[in-house]
Protein backbone atom coordinates (compact mmCIF):
# COMPACT_ATOMS: atom_id res chain seq x y z
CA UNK A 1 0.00 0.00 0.00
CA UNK A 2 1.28 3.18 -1.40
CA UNK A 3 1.48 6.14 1.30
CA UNK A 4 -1.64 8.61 0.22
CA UNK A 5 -1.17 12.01 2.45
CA UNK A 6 -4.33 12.68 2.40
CA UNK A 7 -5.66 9.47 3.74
CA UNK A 8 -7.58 9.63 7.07
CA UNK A 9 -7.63 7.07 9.78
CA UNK A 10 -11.24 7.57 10.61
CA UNK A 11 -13.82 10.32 8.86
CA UNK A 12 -14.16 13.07 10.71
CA UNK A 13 -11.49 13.55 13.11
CA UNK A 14 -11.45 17.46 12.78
CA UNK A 15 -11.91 18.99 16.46
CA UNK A 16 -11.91 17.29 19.70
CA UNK A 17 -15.53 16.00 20.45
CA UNK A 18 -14.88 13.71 17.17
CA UNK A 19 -14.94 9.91 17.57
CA UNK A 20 -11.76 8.89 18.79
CA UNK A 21 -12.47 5.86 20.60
CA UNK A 22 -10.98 2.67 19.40
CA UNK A 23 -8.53 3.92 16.96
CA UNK A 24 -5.03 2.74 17.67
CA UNK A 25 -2.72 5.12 17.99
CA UNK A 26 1.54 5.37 17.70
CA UNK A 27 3.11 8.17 19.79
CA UNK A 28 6.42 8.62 18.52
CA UNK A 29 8.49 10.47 21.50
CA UNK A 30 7.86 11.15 24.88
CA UNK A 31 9.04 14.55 25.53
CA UNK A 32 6.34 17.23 26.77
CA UNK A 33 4.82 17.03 23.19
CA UNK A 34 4.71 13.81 22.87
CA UNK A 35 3.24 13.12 26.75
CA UNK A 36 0.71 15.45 25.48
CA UNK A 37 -0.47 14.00 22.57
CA UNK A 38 -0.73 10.54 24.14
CA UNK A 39 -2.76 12.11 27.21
CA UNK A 40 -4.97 13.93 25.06
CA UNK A 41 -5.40 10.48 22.87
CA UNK A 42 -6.06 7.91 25.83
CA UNK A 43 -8.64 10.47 27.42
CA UNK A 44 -10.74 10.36 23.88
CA UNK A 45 -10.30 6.50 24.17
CA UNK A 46 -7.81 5.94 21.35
CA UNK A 47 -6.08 2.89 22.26
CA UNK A 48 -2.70 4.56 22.36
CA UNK A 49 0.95 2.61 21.56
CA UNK A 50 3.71 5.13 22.81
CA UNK A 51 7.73 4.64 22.38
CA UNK A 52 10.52 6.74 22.92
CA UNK A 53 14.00 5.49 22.00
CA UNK A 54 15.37 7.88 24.93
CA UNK A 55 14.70 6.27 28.57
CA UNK A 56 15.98 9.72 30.91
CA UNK A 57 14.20 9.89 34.36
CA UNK A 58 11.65 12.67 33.07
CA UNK A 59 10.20 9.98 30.55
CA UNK A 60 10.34 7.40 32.83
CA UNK A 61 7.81 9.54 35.25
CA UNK A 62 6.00 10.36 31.89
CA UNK A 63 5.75 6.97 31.30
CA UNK A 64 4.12 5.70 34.82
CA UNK A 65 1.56 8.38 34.28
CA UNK A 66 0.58 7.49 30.83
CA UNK A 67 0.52 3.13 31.55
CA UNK A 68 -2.27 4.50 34.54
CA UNK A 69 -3.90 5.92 31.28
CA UNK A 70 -3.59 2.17 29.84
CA UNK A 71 -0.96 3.41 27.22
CA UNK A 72 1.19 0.87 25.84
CA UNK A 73 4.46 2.53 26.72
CA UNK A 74 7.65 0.83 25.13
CA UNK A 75 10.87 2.90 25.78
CA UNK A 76 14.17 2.05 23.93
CA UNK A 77 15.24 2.03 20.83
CA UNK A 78 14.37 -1.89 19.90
CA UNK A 79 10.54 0.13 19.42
CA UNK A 80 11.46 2.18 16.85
CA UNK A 81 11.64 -0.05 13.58
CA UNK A 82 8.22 -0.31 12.49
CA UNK A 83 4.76 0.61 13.73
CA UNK A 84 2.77 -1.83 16.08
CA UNK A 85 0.29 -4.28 13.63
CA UNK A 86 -2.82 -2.69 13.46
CA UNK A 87 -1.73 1.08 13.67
CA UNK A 88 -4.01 3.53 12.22
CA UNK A 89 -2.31 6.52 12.52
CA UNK A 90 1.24 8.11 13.69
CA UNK A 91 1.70 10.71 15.99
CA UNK A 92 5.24 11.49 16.15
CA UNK A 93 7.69 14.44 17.62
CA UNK A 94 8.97 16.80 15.64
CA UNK A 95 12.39 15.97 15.92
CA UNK A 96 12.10 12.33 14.20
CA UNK A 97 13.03 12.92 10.20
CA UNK A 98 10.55 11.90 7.52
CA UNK A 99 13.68 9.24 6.74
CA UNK A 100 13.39 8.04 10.15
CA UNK A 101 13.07 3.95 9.74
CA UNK A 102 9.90 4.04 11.47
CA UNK A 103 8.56 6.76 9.71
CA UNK A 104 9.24 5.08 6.18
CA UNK A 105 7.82 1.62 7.42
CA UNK A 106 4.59 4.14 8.24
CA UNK A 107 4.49 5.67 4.66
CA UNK A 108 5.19 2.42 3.08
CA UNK A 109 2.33 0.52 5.01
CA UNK A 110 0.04 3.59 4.05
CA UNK A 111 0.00 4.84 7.67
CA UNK A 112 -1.40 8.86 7.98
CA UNK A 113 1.31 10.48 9.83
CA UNK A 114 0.62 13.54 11.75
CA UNK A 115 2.90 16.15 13.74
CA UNK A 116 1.30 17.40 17.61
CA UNK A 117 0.68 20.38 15.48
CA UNK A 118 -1.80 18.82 13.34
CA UNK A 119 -2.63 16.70 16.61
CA UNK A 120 -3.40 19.72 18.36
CA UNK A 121 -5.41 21.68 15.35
CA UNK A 122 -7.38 18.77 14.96
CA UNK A 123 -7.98 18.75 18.99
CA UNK A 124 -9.98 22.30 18.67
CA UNK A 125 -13.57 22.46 19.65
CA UNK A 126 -15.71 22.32 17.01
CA UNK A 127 -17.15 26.05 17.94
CA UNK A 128 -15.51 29.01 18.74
CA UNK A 129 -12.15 27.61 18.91
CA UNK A 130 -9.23 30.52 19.33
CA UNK A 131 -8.13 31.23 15.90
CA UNK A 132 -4.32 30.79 15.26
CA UNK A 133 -2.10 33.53 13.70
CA UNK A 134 1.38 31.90 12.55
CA UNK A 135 4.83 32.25 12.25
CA UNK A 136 7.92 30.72 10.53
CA UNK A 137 11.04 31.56 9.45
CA UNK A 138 15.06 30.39 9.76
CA UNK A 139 15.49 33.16 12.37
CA UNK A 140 13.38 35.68 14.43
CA UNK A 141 10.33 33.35 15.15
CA UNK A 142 10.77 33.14 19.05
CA UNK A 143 11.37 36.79 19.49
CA UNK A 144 8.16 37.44 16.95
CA UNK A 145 5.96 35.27 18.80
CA UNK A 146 6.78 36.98 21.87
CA UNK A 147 6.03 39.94 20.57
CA UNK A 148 3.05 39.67 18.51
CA UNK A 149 1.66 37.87 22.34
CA UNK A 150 2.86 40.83 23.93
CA UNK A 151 0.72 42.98 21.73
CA UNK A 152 -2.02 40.49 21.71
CA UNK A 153 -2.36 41.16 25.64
CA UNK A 154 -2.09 44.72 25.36
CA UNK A 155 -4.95 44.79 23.34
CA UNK A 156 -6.50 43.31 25.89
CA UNK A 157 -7.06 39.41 24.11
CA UNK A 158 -6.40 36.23 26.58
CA UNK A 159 -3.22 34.89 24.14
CA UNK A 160 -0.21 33.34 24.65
CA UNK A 161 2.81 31.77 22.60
CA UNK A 162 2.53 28.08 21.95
CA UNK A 163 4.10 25.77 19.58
CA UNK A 164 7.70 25.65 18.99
CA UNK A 165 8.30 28.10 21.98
CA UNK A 166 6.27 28.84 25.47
CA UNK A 167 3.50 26.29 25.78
CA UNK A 168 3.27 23.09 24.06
CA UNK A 169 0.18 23.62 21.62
CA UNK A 170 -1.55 20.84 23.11
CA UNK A 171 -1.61 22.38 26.28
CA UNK A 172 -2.87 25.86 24.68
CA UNK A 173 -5.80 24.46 22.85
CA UNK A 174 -7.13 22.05 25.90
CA UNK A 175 -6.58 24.52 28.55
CA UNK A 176 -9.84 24.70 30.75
CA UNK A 177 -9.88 28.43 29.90
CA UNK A 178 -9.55 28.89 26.61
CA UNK A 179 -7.26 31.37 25.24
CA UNK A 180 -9.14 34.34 22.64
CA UNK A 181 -6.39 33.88 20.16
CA UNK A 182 -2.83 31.79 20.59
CA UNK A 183 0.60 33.20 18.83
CA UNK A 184 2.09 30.06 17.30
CA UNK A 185 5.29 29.60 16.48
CA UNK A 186 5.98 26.46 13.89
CA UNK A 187 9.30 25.00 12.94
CA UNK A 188 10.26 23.70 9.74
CA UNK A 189 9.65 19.88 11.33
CA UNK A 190 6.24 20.72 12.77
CA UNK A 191 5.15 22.14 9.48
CA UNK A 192 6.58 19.31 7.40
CA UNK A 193 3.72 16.63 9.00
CA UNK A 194 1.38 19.49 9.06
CA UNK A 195 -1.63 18.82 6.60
CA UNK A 196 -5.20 20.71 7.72
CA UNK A 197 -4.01 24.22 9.73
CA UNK A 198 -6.27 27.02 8.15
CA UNK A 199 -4.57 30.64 10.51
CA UNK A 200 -5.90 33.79 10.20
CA UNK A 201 -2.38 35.25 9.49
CA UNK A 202 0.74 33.59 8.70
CA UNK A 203 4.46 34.50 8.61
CA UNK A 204 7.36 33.70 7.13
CA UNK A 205 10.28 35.87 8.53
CA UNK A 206 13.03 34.48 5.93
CA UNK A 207 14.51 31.84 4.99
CA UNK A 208 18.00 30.35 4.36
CA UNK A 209 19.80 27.13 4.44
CA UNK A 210 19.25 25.54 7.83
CA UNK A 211 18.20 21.94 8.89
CA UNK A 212 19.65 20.33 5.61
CA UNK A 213 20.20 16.57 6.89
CA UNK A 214 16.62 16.51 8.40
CA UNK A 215 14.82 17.58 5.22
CA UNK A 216 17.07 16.11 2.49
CA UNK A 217 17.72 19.17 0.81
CA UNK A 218 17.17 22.92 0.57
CA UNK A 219 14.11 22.09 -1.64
CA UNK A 220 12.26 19.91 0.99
CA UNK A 221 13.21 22.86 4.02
CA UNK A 222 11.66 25.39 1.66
CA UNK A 223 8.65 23.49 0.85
CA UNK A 224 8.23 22.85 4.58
CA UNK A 225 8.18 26.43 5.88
CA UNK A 226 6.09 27.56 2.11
CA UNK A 227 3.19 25.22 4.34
CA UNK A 228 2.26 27.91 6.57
CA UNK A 229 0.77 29.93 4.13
CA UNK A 230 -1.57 27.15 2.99
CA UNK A 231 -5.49 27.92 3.60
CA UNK A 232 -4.38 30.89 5.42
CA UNK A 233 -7.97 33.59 5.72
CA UNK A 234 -6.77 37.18 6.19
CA UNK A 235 -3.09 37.70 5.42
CA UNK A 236 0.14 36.33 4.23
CA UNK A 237 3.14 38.14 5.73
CA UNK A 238 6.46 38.12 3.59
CA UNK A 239 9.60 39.68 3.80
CA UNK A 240 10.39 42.19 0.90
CA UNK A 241 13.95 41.98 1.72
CA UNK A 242 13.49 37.84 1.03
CA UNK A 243 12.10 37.55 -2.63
CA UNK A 244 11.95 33.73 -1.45
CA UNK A 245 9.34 34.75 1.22
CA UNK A 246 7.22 36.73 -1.48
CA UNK A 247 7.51 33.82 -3.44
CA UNK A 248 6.28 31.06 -0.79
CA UNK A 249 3.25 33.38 -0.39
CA UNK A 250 2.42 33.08 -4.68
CA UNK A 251 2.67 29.48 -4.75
CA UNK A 252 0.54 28.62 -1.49
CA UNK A 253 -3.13 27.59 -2.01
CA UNK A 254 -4.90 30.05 0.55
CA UNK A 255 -8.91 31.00 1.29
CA UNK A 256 -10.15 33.17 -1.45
CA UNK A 257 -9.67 37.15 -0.41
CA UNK A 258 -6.53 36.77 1.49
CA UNK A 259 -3.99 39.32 1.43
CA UNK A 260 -0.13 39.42 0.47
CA UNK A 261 1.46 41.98 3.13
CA UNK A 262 4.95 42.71 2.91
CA UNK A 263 7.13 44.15 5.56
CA UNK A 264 10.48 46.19 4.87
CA UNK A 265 12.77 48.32 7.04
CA UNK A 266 12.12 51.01 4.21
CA UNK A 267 9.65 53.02 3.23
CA UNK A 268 6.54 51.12 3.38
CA UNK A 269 4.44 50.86 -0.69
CA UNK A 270 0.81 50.19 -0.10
CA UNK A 271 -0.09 46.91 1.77
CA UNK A 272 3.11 46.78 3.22
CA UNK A 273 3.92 48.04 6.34
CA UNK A 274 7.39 49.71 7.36
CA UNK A 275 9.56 52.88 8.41
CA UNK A 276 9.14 56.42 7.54
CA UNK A 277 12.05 58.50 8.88
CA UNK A 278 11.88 56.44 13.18
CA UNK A 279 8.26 55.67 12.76
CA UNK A 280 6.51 52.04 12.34
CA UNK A 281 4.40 53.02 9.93
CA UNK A 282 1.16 50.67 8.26
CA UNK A 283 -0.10 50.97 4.61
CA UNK A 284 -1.77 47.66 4.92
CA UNK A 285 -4.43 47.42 7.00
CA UNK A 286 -5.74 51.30 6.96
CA UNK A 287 -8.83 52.37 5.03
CA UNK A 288 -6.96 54.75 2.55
CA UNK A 289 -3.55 52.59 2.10
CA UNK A 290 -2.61 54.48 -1.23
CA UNK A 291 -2.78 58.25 0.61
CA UNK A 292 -2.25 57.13 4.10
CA UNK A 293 -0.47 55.29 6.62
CA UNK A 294 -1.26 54.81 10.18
CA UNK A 295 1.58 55.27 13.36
CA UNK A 296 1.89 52.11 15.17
CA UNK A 297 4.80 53.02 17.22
CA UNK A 298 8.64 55.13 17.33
CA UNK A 299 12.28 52.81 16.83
CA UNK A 300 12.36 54.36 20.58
CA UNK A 301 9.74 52.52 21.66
CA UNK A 302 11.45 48.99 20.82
CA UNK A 303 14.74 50.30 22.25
CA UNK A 304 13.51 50.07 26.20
CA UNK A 305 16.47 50.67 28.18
CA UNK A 306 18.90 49.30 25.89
CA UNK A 307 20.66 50.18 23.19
CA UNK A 308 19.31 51.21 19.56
CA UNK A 309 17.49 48.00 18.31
CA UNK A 310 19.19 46.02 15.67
CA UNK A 311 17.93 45.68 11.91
CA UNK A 312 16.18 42.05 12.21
CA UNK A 313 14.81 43.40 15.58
CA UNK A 314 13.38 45.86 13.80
CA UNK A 315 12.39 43.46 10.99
CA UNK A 316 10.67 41.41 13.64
CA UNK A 317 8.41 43.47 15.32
CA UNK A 318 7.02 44.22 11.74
CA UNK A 319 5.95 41.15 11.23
CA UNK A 320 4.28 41.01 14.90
CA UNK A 321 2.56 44.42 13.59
CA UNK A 322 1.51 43.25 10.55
CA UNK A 323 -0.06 39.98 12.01
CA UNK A 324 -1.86 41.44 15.15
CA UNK A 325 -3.25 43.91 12.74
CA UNK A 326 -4.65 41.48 10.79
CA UNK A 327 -6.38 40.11 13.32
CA UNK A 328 -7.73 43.68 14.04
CA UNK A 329 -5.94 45.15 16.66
CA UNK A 330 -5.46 48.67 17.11
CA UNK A 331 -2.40 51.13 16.86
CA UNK A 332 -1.95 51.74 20.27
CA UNK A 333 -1.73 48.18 21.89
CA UNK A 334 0.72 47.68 19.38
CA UNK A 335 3.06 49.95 20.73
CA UNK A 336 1.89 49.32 23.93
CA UNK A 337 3.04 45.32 23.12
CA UNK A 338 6.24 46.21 21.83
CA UNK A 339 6.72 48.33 24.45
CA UNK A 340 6.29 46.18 26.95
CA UNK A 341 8.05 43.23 25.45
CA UNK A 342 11.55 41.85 26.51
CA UNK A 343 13.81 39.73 24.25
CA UNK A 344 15.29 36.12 25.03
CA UNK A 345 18.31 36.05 26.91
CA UNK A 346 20.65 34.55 24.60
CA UNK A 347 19.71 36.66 22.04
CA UNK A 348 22.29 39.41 21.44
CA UNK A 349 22.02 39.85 25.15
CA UNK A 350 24.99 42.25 26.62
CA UNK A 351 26.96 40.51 29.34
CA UNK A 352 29.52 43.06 30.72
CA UNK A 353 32.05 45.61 28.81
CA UNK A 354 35.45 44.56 30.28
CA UNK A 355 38.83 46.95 29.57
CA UNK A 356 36.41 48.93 26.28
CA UNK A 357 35.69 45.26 24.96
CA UNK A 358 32.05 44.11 24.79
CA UNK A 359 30.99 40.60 25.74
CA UNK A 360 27.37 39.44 23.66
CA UNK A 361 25.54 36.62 24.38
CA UNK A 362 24.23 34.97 20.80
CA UNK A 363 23.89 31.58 21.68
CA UNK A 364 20.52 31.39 20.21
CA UNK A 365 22.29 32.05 16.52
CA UNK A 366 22.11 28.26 16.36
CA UNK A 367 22.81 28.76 12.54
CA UNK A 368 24.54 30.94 9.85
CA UNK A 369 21.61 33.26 8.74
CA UNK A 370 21.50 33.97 12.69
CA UNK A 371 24.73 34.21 13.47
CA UNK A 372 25.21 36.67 10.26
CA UNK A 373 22.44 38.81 11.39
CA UNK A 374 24.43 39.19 15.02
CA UNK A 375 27.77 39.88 13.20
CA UNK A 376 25.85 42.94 11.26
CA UNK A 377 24.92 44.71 14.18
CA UNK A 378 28.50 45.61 15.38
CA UNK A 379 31.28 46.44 13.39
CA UNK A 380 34.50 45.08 14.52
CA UNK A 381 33.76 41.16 15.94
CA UNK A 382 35.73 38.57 17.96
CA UNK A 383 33.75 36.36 16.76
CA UNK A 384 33.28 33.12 18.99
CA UNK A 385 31.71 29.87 16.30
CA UNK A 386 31.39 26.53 16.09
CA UNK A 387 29.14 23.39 17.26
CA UNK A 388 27.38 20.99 15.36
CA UNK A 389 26.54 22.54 11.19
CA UNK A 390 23.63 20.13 10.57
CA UNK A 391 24.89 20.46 6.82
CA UNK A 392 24.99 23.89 6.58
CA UNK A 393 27.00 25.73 4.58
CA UNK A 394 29.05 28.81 6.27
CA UNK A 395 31.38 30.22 3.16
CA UNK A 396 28.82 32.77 2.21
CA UNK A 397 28.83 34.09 5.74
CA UNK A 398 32.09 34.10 6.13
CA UNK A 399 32.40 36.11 2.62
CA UNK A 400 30.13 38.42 3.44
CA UNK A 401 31.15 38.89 7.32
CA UNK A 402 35.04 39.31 7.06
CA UNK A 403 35.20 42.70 6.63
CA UNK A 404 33.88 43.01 10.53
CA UNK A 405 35.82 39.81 11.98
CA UNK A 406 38.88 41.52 14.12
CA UNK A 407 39.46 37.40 15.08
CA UNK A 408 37.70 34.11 15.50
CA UNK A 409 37.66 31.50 18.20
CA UNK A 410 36.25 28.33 17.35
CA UNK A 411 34.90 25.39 19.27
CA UNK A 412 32.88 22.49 18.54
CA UNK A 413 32.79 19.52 16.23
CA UNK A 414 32.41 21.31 13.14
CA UNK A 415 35.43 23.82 13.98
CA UNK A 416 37.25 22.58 10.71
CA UNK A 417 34.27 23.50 8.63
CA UNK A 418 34.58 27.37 9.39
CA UNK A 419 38.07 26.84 9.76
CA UNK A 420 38.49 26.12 6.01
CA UNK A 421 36.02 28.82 5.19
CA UNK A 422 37.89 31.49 6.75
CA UNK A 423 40.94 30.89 5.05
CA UNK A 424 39.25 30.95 1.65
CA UNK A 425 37.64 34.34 2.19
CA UNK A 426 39.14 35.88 5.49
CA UNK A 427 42.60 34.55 5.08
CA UNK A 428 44.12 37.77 7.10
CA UNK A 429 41.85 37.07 9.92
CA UNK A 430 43.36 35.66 13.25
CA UNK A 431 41.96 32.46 14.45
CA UNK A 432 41.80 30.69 17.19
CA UNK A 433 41.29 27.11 17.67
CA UNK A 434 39.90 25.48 21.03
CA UNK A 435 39.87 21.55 20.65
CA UNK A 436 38.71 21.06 24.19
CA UNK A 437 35.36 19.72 24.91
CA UNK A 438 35.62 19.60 28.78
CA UNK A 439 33.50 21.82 31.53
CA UNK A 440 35.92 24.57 32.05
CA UNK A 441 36.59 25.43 27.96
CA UNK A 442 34.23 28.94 27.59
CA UNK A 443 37.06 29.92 30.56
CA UNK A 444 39.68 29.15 27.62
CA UNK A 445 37.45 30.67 24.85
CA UNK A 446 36.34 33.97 26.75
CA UNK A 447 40.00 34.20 27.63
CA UNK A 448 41.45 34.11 23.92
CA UNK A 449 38.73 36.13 22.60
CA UNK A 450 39.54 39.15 24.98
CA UNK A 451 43.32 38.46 24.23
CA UNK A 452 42.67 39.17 20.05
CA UNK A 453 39.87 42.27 20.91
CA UNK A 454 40.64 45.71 21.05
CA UNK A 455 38.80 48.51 22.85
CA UNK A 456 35.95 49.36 21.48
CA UNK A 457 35.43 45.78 19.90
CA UNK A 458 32.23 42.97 20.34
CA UNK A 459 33.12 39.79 21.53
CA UNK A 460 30.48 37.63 20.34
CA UNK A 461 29.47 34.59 20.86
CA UNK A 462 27.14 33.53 17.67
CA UNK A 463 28.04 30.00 17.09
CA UNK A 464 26.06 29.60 13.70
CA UNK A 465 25.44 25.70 14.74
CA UNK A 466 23.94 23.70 17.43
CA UNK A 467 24.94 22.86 20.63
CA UNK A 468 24.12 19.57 21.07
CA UNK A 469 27.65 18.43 20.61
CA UNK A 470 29.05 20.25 23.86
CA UNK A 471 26.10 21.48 25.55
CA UNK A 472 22.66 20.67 25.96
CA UNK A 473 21.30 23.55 24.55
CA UNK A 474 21.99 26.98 23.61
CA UNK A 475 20.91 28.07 26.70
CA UNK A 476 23.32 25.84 28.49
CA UNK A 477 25.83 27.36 26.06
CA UNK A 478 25.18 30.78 26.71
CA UNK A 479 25.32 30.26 30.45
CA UNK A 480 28.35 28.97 30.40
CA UNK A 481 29.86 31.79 28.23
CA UNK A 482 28.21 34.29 30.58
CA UNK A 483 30.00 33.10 33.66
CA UNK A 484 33.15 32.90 32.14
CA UNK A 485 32.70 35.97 31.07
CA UNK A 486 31.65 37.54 34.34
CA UNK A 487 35.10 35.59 36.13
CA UNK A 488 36.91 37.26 33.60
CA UNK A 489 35.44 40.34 34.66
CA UNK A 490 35.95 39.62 38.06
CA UNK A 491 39.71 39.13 37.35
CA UNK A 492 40.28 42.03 35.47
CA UNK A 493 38.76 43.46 38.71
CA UNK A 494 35.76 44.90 36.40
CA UNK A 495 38.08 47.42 34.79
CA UNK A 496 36.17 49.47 32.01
C-alpha cells in the first residue's frame, strides 16, 4: 500500500468532540509534546501505543503516568523499527526525520502520519475555537511570537505563545480556559507533518539554508516552511527583503480574499507596512492605504532601556505588527506590546564591557543566517563559532562577514568547517582554535577572545550551529559563556 497524504484514519477527526475511541494510535516520542499528545489520545479513548527510543528519568515519570492511562508505553530504541500491527495513525515528535526507519515503514504501510501540530489543530472544539495567527522563518520566530503575544495582551485578548516556543500547543488548545487567540510559532519539522491548519495570518520571517540533513535538501526545508501559508484567511506576511518569502506566499493555495502583506525596514508601498524616517508606519491594514499610513509606534519605543534595536529586531516586530493587525488590533496596543516586550536572553544579550571590549551573548544564533544577522549589528567582531553545522553551509557568511571579523575563536565539532572557510575568504583574519570539549573550555574561549579584541570591539558569541555536541542547549551554552565571562570580569577586577 502506497502512502496517500491525504488518507484519514477515521472520517471526521477534525476537532476534539470527534470519535476517537478505538482507533489505535503510535506516539512517537515522549518529551512534553509527545506526553501530550498521548494524554490527550487515551482520554478520547484511542487505544494509544507510545515509544521513545530515549529512557531519561523525566520519561520514565512520563511513562508511569501514561501506563495508569492504559498506554502501551515501550521505551528504547528496539521500538522504533516499524509501527505496532494494526496502527491507524502516527503521531510522532517533531524531531524524528521523515527518513526516520519508522517513519518510512509508516508511509510504506500507508499509515497517515501527523505532527502534535496537526494533533493539536485537529484537537480544537468544534465552535468558537481561538483562531491561530502563525509564524515561521530560519530566524526571528521566538522573538516574533513573543512579541506579537505581547501585543495580543495589550490589546486586551487572553493569548499566549505556543508551539515551537512557550506552551506546548496541546496544552494551549485544551486549557480549561480557553485562550481568545494563541501566537504560534511552527518549525520547519512541525510544518513538514502538518496537513489541515487554516490561521488567520501567517508569517514567514526568511529563509536560508538551515536543517539540511533533516529535510534532504534545501528544496524539501523550503517546501516545509512555504506550508504555513496554505489555507491561510486574512493575510500572508512576507519579507520584501526575502524575494523567497514573497515567493512562498504566490505558490501557497490560501482561502479566497486573502492578502499578500509585505514588511520592509524602508519606506513602506501600499499593503506593506514599514519605516518612515523612526516611525513604524502601516499601509496595509488602513482604510486609505494608497494616501495614508497609520503610526503604530517610534524605533524608541522597541529600544527600552537598551541600546538602539538592531535591523532584524526591527524586521521582527514588523511582522508582529503586521499579524496582530490582521487580526484587528489597534495602533496603540501595538506599541503598547512592543513596548512592553523583553527579548530572550541569549539573544544578542549584553553581558559586561570589560577593559572597552564588549561581551554578547548569541547563543541562540544556532545557525549561519543567525549568526550573520548578530555579526551585522557591530562592526569590529571577535567572533566566537562553532558546534554541530547540521549540513549547513558557512562560506557565504564568512564572505560576506570578514570585513567586521577583528578574530575568531572556534569550538565544537564542526570547527574545521569554518576553519576552512575562513581561510578561503578571510585569510588575514586571526583564528583561534579550542579543541577542548571539557566543563571549564568557555574559561579558555572567553580568555582568547579578549586576548585578540581591542577597545571598542564585540566579543560575540554567535556559534552559527547547534549545541548539542558540547552542551545541551543553547541556553546551556550561553550560560556557560556568561560566567566565564563575568570571572573574567571579576579578574580584570571589572576594569572598564
Amino acid at each position: 500500500m502506497s502512502h496517500d497524504p491525504t488518507y484519514e484514519p477515521r472520517e471526521g477527526l477534525t476537532h476534539r468532540d470527534a470519535d476517537w475511541s478505538g482507533i489505535d494510535v503510535l506516539v512517537v516520542g515522549l518529551g512534553v509534546s509527545g506526553f501530550a499528545a498521548a494524554d490527550a489520545l487515551a482520554e478520547r479513548g484511542a487505544r494509544v501505543t507510545a515509544v521513545s527510543r530515549d529512557v531519561t528519568d523525566a520519561i520514565s515519570e512520563r511513562a508511569t503516568i501514561l501506563e495508569i492511562l492504559d498506554v502501551d508505553v515501550r521505551l528504547g530504541p528496539e521500538h522504533l523499527h516499524e509501527p505496532p500491527v494494526g496502527t491507524q495513525l502516527v503521531v510522532t515528535s517533531p524531531g524524528v526525520p521523515p527518513h526516520d526507519p519508522l517513519m518510512l515503514a509508516a508511509a510504506t504501510a500507508g499509515i497517515p502520519v501527523w505532527g502534535e501540530v496537526e494533533l493539536a489543530w485537529r484537537m480544537r472544539p468544534a465552535e468558537g475555537a481561538a483562531p491561530w495567527l502563525t509564524v515561521t522563518g530560519t530566524n526571528g520566530k521566538t522573538t516574533t511570537v513573543g512579541m506579537l503575544a505581547s501585543i495580543l495582551r495589550a490589546g486586551g485578548l487572553r493569548a499566549t505563545s505556543a508551539g515551537n516556543i512557550g506552551t506546548p500547543l496541546l496544552e494551549a488548545v485544551l486549557h480549561p480556559e480557553p485562550y481568545d487567540v494563541l501566537a504560534v510559532e511552527l518549525s520547519s519539522f512541525q510544518l513538514h507533518w502538518q496537513r489541515s491548519i487554516s490561521a488567520v495570518a501567517s508569517a514567514v520571517l526568511n529563509v536560508a539554508p538551515d536543517h539540511l540533513d533533516w529535510h534532504g535538501g534545501y528544496a524539501e526545508y523550503l517546501r516545509a516552511k512555504g506550508k504555513i501559508y496554505e489555507n491561510t484567511h486574512l493575510a500572508c506576511i512576507y519579507n520584501v527583503a526575502d524575494i523567497q518569502t514573497e515567493q512562498l506566499v504566490m505558490e501557497a493555495d490560501v482561502v479566497e480574499g486573502c492578502r499578500a502583506v509585505g514588511f520592509t525596514t524602508g519606506i513602506p508601498a501600499p499593503s506593506m507596512i514599514g519605516i518612515v524616517e523612526d516611525v513604524l508606519a502601516d499601509r496595509a491594514f488602513v482604510e486609505q492605504r494608497q494616501r495614508s499610513a497609520a503610526e503604530l509606534c517610534t524605533l524608541a519605543d522597541l529600544q527600552g532601556d537598551g541600546p538602539p534595536p538592531a535591523p532584524h529586531y526591527i524586521a521582527n516586530a514588523l511582522a508582529a505588527a503586521a499579524l496582530a493587525r490582521a487580526y484587528g488590533v489597534g495602533p496603540i496596543a501595538v506599541r503598547d506590546g512592543l513596548r512592553a516586550f523583553r527579548p530572550d536572553r541569549h539573544r544578542i544579550a549584553e553581558v559586561a564591557t570589560v577593559r572597552g571590549v564588549r561581551f554578547v551573548n548569541d547563543s541562540k544564533a544556532t545557525n549561519p543566517h543567525a549568526a550573520a544577522a548578530a555579526i551585522r549589528s557591530f562592526d569590529s567582531v571577535v567572533w566566537i563559532a562553532g558546534g554541530l553545522l547540521k549540513g549547513a553551509d558557512v562560506d557565504s557568511l564568512v564572505e560576506e562577514m570578514a570585513s567586521r571579523l577583528r578574530g575568531v575563536v572556534l569550538i565544537g565539532a564542526d570547527r574545521e568547517q569554518i576553519a576552512a572557510a575562513l581561510s578561503r575568504h578571510a585569510p588575514d583574519v586571526r583564528v583561534i582554535d579550542v579543541p577542548d570539549t571539557d566543563t571549564g573550555v568557555m574559561d579558555r574561549v572567553v580568555t582568547q577572545a579578549a586576548r585578540l579584541a581591542q577597545p571598542g570591539d564585540v566579543v560575540l558569541l554567535a556559534p552559527a550551529a547547534a549545541s548539542m555536541d558540547m552542551f545541551t542547549n543553547y541556553g546551556a551554552r550561553g550560560d556557560a559563556f556568561e560566567e566565564a565571562v563575568r570571572r573574567h570580569e571579576a579578574a580584570a577586577g571589572g576594569l572598564e
